[in-house]
C-alpha atoms as a PDB file:
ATOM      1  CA  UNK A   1       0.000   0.000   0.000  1.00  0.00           C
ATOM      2  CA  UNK A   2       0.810   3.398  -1.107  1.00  0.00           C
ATOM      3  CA  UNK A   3       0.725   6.457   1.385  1.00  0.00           C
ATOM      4  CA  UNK A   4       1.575  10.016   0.572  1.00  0.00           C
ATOM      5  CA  UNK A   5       1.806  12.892   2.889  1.00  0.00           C
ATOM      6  CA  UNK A   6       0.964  15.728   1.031  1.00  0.00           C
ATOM      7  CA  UNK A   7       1.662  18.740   2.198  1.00  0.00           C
ATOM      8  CA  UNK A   8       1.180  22.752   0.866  1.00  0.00           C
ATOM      9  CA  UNK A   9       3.058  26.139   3.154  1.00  0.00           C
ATOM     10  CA  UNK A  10       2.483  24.374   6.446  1.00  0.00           C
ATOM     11  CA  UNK A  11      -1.040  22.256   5.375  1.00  0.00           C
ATOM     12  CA  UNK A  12      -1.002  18.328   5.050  1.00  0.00           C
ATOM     13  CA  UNK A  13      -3.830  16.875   2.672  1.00  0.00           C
ATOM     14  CA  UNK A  14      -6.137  14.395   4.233  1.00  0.00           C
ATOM     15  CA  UNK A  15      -9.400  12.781   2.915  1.00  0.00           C
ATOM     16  CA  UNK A  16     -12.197  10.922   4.768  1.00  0.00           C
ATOM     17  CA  UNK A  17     -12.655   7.341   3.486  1.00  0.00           C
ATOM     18  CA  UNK A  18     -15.560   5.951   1.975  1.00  0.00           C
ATOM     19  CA  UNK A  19     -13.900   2.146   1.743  1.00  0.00           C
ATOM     20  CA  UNK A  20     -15.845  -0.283   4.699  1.00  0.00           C
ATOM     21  CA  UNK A  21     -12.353  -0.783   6.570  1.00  0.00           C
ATOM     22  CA  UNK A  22     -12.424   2.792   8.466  1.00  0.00           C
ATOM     23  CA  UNK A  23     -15.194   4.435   6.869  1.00  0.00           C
ATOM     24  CA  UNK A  24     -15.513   7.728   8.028  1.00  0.00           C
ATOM     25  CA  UNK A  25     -11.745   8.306   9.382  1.00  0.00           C
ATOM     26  CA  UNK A  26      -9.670  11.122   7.756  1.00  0.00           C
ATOM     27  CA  UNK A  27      -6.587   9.392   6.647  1.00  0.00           C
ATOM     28  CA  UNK A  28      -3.575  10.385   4.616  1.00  0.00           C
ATOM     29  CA  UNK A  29      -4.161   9.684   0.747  1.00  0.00           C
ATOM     30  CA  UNK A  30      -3.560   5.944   0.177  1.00  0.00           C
ATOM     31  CA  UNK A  31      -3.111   3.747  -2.310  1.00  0.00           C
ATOM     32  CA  UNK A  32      -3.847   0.528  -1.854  1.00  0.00           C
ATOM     33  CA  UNK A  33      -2.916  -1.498  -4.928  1.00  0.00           C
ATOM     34  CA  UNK A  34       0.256   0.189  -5.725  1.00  0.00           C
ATOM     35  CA  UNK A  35       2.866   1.214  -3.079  1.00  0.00           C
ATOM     36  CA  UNK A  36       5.051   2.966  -5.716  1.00  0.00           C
ATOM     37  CA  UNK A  37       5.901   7.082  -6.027  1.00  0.00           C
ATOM     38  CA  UNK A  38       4.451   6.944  -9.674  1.00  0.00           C
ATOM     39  CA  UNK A  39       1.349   5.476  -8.650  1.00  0.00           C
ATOM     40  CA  UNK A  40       0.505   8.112  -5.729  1.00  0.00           C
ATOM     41  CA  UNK A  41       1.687  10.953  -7.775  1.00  0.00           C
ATOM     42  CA  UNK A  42      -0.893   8.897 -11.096  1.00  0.00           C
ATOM     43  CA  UNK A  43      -3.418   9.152  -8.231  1.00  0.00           C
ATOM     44  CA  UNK A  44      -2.666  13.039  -7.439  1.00  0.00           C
ATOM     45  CA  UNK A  45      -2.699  14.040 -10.707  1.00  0.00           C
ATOM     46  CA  UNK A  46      -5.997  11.972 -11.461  1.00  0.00           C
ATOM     47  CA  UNK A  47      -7.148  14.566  -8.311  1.00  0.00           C
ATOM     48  CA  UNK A  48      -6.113  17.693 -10.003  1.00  0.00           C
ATOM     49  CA  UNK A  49      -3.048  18.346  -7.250  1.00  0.00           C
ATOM     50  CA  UNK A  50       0.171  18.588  -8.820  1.00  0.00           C
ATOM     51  CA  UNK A  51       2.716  17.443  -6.408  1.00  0.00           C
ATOM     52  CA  UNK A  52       6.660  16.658  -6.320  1.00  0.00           C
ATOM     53  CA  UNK A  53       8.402  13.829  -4.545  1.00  0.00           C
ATOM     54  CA  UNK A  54      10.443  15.227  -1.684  1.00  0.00           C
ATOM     55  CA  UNK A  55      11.511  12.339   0.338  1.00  0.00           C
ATOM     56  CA  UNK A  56      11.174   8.455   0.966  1.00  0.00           C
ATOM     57  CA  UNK A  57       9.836   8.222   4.366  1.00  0.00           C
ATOM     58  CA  UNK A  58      10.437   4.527   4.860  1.00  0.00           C
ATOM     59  CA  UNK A  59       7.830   1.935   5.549  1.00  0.00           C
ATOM     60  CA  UNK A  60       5.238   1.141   8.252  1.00  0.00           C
ATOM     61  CA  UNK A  61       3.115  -1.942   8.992  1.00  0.00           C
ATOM     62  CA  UNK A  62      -0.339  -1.745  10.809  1.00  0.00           C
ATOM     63  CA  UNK A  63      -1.985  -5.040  11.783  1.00  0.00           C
ATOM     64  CA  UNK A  64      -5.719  -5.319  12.215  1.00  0.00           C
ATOM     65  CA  UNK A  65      -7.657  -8.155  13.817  1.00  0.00           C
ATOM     66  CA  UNK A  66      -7.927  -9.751  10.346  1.00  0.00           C
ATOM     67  CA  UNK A  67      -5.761  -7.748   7.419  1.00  0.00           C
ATOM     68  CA  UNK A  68      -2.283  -6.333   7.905  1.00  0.00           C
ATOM     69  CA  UNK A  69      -1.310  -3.089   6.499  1.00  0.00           C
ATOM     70  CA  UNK A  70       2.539  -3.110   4.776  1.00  0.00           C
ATOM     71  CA  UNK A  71       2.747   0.665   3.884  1.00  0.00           C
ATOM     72  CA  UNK A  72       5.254   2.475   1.934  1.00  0.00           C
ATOM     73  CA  UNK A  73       5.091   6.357   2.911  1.00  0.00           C
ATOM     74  CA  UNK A  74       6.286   8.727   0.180  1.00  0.00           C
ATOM     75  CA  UNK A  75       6.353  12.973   1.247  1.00  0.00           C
ATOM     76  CA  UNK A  76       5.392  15.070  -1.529  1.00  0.00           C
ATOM     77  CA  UNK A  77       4.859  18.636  -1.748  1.00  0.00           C
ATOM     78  CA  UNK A  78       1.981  19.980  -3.424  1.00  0.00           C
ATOM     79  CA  UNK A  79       2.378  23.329  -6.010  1.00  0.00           C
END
């Protein structure tokens, strides 16, 4: 899974999820079939938000009662 923190002069993008696991929650934007900078920056362009790749920020895992969560974390900054 793909996760990009987005951020714009001191503002991070978040959106609220309409998926079943954590409906409702405002997460970072994720990506969940492709954990790649390409794809996240596909998915912000497919958004209208032009953004660059600043930094790798390394991985993560979160573990549910019943799915795990292997993220990769990518920092981009939006124009």
């Amino acid at each position: 899974m793909g996760v990009a923190l987005v951020t714009h002069q001191g503002k991070i993008l978040v959106q609220q999820r309409d998926a079943a696991l954590l409906r409702g929650l405002w997460v970072f934007l994720l990506l969940e079939n492709d954990d790649t900078p390409e794809g996240l920056e596909k998915k912000l362009c497919s958004m209208g938000i032009e953004a660059a790749l600043q930094s790798d920020l390394g991985e993560a895992k979160h573990v549910f009662t019943h799915r795990i969560w292997n993220m990769k974390i990518y920092h981009f900054e939006a124009s």
